[in-house]
Protein backbone atom coordinates (compact mmCIF):
# COMPACT_ATOMS: atom_id res chain seq x y z
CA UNK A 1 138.40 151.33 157.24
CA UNK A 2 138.21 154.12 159.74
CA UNK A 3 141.61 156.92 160.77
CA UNK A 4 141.71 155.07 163.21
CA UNK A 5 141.97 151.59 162.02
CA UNK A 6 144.40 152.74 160.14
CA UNK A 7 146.11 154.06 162.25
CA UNK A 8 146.27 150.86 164.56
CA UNK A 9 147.60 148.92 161.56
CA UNK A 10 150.26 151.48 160.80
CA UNK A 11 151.42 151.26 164.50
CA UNK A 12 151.26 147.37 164.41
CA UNK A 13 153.73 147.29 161.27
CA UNK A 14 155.66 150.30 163.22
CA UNK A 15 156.45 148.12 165.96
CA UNK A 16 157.99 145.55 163.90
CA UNK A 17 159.86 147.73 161.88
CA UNK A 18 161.15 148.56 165.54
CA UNK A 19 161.75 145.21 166.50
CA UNK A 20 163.30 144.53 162.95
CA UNK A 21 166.01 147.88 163.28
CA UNK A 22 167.10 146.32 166.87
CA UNK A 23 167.54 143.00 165.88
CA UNK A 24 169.44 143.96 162.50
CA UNK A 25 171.27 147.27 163.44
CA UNK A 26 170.87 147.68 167.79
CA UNK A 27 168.03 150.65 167.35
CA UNK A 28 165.17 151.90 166.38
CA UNK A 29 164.49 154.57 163.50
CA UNK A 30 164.37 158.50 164.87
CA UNK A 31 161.66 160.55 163.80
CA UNK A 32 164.20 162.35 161.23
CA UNK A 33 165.13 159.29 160.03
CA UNK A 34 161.36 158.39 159.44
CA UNK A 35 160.61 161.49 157.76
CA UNK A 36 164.10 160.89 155.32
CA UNK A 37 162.03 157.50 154.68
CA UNK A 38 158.73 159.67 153.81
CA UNK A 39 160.83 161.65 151.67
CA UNK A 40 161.90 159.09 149.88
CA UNK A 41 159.04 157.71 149.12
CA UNK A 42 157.66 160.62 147.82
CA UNK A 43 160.39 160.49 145.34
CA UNK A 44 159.10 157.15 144.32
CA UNK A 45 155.84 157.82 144.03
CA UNK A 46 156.44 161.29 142.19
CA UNK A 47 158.20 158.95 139.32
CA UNK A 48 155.18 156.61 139.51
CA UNK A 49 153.09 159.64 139.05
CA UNK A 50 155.09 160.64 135.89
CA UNK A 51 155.02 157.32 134.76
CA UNK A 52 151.08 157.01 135.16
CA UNK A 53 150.59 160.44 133.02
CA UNK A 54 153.23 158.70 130.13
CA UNK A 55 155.69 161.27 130.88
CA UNK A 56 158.69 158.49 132.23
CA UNK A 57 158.95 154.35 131.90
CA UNK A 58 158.63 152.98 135.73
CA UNK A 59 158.09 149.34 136.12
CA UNK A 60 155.30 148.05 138.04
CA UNK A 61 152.56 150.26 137.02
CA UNK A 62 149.25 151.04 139.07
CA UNK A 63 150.29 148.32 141.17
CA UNK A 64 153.07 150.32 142.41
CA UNK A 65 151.48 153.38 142.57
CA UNK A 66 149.12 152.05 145.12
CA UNK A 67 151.97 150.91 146.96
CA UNK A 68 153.59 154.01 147.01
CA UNK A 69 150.44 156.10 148.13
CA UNK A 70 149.88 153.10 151.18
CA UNK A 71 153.94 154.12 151.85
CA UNK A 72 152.62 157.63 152.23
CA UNK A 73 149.91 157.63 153.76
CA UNK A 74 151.77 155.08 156.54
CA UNK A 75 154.87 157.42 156.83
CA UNK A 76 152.69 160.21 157.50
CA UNK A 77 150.40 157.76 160.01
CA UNK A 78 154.05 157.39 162.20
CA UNK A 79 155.51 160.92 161.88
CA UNK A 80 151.77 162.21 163.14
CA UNK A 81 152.59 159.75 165.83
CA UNK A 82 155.87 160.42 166.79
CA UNK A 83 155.47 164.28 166.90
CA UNK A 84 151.82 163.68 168.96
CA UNK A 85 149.43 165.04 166.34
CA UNK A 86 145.95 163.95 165.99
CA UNK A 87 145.84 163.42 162.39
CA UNK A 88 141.60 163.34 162.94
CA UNK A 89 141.36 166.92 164.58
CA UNK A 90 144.39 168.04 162.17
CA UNK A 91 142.79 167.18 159.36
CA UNK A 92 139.09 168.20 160.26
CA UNK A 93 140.32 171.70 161.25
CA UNK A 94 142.91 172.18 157.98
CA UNK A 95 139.91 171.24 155.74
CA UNK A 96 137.42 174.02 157.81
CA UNK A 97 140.50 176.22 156.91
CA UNK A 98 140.96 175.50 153.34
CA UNK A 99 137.20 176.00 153.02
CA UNK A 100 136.99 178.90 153.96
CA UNK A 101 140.12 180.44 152.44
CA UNK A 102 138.65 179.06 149.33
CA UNK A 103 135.48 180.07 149.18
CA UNK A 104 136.08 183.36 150.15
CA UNK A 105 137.95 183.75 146.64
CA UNK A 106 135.48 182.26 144.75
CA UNK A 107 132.91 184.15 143.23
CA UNK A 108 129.62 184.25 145.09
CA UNK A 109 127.32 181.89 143.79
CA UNK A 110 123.87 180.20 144.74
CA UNK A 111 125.31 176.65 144.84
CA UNK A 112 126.04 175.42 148.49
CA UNK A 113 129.63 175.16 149.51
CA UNK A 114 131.35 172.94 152.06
């Protein structure tokens, strides 16, 4: 599945959280409300993490780890929406950028890089 596929299906599940929040409470979630949610699951997922490396008793196992990464990578799906970022471009450049920083620390060496 593509960014962008994914990104459609984030948006889809968005817009009934949306529809959801207005029905149950009269509104939508803000944007700092969504990234309190991201936060959150972060948590989770660090405990999961923990749990995977036998350092803490979760329940649910690799099941919920998976679960907890999809969380993630959704939350960060809507915040790059809601603050306008393409995610795509974002990512392509941050990686060009990590790259180099990295390599340029590295010992030279006459395997290809990148």
């Amino acid at each position: 599945m593509s960014l962008d596929e994914l990104r459609q299906q984030a948006m889809r599940i968005h817009d009934l959280y949306d529809q959801l929040n207005l029905q149950e409470r009269g509104r939508v979630w803000t944007r700092e409300e969504f990234m309190l949610g991201f936060v959150g699951d972060v948590g989770d997922l660090a405990k999961l993490v923990m749990a995977a490396e036998g350092a803490r008793e979760v329940p649910g196992g690799r099941a919920a780890l998976e679960h907890e990464l999809a969380d993630c990578l959704w939350s960060v799906l809507i915040l790059a929406h809601r603050y306008d970022v393409d995610m795509e471009a974002a990512f392509h450049r941050t990686m060009a950028e990590l790259d180099t920083a990295i390599n340029a620390r590295l010992p030279d060496s006459e395997e290809p890089r990148g």
